[in-house]
N, C-alpha and C. Protein backbone atom coordinates (compact mmCIF):
# COMPACT_ATOMS: atom_id res chain seq x y z
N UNK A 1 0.84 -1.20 0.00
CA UNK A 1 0.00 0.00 0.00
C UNK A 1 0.87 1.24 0.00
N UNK A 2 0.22 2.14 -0.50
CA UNK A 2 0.92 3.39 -0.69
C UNK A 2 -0.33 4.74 -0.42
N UNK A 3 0.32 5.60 0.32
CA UNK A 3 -0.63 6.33 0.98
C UNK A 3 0.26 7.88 0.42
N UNK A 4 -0.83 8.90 -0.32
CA UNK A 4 0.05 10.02 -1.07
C UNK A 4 -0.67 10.67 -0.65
N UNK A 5 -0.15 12.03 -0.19
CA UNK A 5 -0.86 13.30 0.56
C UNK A 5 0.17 14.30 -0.59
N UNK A 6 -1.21 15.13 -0.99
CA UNK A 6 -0.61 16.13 -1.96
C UNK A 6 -0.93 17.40 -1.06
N UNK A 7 0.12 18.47 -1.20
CA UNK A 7 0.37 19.73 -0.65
C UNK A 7 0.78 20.83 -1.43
N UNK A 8 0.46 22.25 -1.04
CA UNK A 8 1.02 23.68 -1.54
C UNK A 8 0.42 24.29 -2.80
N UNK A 9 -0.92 23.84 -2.93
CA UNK A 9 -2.07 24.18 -3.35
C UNK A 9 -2.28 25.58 -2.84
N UNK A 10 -3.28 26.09 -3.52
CA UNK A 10 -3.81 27.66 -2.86
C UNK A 10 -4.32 28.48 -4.13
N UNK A 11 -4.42 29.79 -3.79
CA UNK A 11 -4.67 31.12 -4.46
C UNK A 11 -3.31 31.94 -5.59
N UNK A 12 -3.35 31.61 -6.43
CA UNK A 12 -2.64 32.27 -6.73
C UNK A 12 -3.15 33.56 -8.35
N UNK A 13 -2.05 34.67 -8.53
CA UNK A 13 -2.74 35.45 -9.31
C UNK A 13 -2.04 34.86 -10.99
N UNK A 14 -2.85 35.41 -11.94
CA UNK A 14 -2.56 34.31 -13.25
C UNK A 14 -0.57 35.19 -13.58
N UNK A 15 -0.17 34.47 -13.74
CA UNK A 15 1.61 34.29 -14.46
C UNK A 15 2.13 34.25 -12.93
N UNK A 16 1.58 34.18 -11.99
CA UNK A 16 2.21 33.19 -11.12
C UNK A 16 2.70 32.02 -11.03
N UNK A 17 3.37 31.83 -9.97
CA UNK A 17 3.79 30.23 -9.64
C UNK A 17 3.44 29.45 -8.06
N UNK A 18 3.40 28.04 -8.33
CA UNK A 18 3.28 27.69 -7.10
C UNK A 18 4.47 26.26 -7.30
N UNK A 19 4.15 25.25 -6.19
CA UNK A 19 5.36 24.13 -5.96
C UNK A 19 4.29 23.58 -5.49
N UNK A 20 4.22 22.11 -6.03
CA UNK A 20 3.13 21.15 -5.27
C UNK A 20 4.07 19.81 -5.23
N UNK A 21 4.18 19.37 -3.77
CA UNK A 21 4.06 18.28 -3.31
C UNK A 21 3.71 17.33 -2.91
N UNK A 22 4.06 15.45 -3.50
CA UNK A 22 3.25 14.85 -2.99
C UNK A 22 4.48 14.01 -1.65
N UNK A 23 3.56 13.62 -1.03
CA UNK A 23 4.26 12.80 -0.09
C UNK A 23 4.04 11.70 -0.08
N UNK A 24 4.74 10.68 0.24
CA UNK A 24 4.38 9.31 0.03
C UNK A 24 4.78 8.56 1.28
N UNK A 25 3.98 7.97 1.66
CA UNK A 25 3.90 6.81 2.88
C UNK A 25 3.73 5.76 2.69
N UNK A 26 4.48 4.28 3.51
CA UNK A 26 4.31 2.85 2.66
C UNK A 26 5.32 2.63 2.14
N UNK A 27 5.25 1.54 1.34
CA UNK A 27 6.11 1.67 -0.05
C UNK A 27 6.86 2.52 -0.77
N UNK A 28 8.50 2.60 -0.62
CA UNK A 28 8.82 3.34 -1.38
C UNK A 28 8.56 3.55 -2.82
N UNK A 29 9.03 4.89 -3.07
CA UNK A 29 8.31 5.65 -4.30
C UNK A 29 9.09 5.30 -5.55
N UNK A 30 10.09 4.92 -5.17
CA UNK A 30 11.42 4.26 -6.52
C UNK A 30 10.78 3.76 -7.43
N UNK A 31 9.71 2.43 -6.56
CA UNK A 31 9.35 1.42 -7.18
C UNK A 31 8.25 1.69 -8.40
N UNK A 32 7.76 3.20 -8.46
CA UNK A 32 6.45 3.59 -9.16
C UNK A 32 6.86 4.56 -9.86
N UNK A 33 6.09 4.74 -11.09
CA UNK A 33 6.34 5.74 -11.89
C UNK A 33 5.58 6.70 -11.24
N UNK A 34 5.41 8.13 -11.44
CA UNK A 34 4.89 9.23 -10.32
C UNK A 34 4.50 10.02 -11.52
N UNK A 35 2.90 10.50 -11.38
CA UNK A 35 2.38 11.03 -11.80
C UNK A 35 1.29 12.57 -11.59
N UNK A 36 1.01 13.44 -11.92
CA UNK A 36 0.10 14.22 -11.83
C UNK A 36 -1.06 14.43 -13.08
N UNK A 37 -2.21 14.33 -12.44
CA UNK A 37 -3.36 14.62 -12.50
C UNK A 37 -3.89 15.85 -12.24
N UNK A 38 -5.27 16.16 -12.91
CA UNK A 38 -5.91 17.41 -12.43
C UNK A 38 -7.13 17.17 -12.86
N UNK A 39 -8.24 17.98 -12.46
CA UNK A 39 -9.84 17.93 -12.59
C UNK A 39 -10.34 18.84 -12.26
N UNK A 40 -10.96 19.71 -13.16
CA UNK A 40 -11.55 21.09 -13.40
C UNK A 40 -12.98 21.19 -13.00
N UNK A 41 -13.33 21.86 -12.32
CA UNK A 41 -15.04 21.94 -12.25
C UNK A 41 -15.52 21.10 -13.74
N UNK A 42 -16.57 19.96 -13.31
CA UNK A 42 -17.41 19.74 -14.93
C UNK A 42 -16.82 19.14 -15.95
N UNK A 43 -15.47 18.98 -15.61
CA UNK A 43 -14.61 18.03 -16.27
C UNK A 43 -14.14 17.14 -15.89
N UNK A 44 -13.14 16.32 -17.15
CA UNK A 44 -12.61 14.54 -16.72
C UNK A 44 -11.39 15.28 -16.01
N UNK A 45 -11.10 13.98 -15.14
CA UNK A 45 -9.23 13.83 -14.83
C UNK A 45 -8.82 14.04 -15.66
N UNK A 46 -7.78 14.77 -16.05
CA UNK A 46 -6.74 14.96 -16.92
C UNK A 46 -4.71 15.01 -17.17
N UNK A 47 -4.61 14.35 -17.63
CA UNK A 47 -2.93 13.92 -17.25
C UNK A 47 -2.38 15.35 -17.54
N UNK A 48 -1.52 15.11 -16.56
CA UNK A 48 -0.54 16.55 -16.37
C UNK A 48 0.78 16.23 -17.07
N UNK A 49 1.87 15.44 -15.98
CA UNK A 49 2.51 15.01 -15.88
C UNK A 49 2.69 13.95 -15.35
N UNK A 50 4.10 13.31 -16.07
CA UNK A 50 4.71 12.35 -15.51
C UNK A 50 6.32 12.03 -15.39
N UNK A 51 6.53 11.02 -14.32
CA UNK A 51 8.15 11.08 -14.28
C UNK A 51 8.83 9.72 -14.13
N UNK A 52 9.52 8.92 -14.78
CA UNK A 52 9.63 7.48 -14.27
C UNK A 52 10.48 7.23 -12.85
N UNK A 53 10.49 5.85 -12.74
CA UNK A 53 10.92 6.03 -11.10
C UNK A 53 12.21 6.26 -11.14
N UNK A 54 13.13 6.09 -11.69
CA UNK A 54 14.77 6.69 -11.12
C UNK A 54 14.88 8.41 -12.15
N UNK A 55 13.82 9.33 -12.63
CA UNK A 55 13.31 10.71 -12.58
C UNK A 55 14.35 10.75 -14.12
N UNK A 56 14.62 9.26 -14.65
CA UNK A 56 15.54 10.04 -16.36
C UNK A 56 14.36 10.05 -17.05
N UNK A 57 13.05 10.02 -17.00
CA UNK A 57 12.45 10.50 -17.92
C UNK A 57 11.08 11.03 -17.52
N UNK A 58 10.88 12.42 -18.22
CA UNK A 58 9.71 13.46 -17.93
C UNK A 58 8.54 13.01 -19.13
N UNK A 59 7.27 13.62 -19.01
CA UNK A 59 6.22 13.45 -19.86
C UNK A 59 5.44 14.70 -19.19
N UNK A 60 4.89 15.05 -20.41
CA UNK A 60 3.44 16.44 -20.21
C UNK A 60 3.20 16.61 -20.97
N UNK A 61 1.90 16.93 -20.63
CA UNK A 61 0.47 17.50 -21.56
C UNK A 61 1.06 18.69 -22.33
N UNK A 62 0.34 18.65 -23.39
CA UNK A 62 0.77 19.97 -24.48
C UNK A 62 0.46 21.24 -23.82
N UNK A 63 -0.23 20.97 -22.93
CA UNK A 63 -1.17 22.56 -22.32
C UNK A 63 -0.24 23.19 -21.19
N UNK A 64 0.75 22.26 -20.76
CA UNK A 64 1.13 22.78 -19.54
C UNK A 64 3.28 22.65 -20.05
N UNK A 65 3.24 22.21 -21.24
CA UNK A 65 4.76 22.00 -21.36
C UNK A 65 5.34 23.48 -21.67
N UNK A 66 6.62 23.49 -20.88
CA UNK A 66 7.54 24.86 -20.64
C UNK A 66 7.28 25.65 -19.20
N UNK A 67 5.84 25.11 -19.13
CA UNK A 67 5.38 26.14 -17.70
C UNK A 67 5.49 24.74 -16.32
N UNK A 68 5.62 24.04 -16.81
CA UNK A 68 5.48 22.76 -15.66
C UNK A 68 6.72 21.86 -15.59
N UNK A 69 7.37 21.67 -14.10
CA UNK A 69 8.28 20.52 -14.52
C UNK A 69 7.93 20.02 -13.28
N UNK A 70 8.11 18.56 -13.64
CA UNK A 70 7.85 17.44 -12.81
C UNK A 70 9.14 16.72 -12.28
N UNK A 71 9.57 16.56 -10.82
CA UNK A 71 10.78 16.21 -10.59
C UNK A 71 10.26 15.30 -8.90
N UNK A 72 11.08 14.76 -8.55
CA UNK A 72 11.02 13.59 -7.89
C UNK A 72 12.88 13.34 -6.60
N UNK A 73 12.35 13.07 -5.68
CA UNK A 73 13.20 12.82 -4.56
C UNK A 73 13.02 11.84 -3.79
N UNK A 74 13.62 11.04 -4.18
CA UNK A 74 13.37 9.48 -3.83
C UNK A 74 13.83 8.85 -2.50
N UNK A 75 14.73 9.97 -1.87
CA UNK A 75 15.16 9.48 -0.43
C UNK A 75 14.20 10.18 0.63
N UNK A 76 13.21 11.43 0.09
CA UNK A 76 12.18 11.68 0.67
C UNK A 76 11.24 11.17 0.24
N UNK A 77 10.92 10.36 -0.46
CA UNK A 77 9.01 9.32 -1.57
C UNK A 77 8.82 10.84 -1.35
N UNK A 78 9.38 11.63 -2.18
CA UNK A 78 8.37 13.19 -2.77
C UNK A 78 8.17 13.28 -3.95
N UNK A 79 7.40 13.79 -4.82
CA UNK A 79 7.68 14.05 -6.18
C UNK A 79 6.88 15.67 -5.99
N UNK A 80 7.17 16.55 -6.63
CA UNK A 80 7.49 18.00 -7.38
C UNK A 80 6.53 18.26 -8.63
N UNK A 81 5.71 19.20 -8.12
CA UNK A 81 5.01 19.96 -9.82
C UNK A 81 5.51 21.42 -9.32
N UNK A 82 6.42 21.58 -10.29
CA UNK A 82 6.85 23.06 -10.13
C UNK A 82 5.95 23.77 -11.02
N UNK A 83 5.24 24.72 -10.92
CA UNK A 83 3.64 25.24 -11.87
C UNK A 83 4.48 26.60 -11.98
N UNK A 84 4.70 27.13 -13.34
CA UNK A 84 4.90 29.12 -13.87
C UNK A 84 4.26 29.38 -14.56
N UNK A 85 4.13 30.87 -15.01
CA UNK A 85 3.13 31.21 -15.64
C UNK A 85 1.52 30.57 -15.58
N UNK A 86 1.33 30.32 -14.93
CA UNK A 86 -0.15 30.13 -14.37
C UNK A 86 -1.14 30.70 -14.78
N UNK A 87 -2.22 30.45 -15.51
CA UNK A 87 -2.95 30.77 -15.95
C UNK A 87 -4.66 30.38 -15.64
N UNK A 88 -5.90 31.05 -15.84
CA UNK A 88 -6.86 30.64 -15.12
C UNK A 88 -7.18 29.24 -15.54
N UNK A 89 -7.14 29.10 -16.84
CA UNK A 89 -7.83 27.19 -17.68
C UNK A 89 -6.51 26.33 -16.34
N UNK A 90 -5.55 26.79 -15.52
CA UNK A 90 -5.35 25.75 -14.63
C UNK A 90 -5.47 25.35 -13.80
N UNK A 91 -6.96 26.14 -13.36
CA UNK A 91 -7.54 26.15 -12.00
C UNK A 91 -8.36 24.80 -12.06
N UNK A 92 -7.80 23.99 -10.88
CA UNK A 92 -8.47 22.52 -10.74
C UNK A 92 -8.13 21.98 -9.54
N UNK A 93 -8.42 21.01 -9.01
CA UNK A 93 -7.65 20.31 -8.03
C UNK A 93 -6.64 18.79 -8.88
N UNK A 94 -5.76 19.16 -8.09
CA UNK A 94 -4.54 18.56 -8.72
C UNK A 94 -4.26 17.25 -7.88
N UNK A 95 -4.05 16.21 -8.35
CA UNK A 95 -4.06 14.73 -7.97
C UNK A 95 -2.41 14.28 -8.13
N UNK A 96 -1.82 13.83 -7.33
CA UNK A 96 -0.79 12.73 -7.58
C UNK A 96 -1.54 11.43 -7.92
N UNK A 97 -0.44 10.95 -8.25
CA UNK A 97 -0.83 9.29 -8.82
C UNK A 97 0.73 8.32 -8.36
N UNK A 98 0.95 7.22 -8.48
CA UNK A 98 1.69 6.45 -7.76
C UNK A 98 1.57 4.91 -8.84
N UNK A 99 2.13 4.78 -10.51
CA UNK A 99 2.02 3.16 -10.72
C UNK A 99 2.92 2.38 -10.56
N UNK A 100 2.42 1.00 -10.73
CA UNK A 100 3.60 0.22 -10.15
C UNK A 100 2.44 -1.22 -10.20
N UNK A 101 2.66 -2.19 -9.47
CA UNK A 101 1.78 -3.00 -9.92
C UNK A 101 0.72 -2.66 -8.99
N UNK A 102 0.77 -1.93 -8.69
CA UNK A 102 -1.03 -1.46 -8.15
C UNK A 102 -0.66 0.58 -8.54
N UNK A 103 -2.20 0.90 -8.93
CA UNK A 103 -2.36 2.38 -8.74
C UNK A 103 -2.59 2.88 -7.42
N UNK A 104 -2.31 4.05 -7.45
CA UNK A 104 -2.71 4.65 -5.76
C UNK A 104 -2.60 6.12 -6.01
N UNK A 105 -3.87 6.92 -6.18
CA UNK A 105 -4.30 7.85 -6.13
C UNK A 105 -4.45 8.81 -4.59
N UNK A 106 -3.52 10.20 -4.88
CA UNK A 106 -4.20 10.52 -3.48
C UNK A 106 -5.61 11.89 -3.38
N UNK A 107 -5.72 12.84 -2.31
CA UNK A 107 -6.89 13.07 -2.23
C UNK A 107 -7.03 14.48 -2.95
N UNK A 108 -6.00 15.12 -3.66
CA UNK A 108 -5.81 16.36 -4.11
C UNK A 108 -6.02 17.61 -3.45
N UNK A 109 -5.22 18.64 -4.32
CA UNK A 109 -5.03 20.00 -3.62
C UNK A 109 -5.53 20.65 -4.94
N UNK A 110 -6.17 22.06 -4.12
CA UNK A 110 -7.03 22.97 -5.07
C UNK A 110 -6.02 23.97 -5.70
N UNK A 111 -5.82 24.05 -6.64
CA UNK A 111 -4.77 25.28 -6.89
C UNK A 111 -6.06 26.40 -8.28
N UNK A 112 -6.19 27.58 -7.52
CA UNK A 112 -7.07 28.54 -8.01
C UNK A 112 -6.22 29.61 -8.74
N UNK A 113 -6.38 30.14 -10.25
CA UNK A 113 -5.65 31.07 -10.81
C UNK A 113 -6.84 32.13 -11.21
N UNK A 114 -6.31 32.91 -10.08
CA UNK A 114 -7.59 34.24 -10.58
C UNK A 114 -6.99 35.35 -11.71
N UNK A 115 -8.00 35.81 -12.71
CA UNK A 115 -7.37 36.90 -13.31
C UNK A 115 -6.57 38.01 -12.48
């Protein structure tokens, strides 16, 4: 089992930035590829990013590449959404993800981009 608490969510104004962390409890995080998610009022989950488990390889959505990097610290089970330029279409609550031979979703953080 793997237990992920995502953090550093909030208010922010649009071409801002924020840092979101997930934390991971259980099972180390090596063993899983590490992912972010997001879900907009009225909309599906949607893949953000991703990072494999020893962090040589990145993946992202067309919508968020240049403004987003996804990075990972494996002697803390943390993984990193560094968010710039921020814009309002990225206002959602934002999900880690955790694969490996089981998924493990955690409970998400709201990150709000006001004009």
């Amino acid at each position: 089992q793997v237990q992920l608490a995502e953090s550093g969510g909030g208010l922010v104004q649009s071409g801002g930035s924020l840092r979101l962390s997930c934390a991971a409890s259980g099972r180390t995080t090596s063993n899983y590829d590490m992912g972010w998610f997001r879900q907009a009022p009225g909309k599906d989950r949607e893949f953000v990013a991703r990072i494999t488990r020893n962090g040589g390889s990145t993946y992202y959505a067309d919508s968020v590449k240049g403004r987003f990097t996804i990075s990972r610290d494996n002697v803390k089970n943390t993984v990193y959404l560094q968010m710039s330029s921020l814009k309002p279409e990225d206002t959602a609550v934002y999900y880690c993800r955790a694969d490996g031979w089981a998924t493990y979703w955690g409970r998400g953080t709201q990150v709000t981009v006001s004009n």
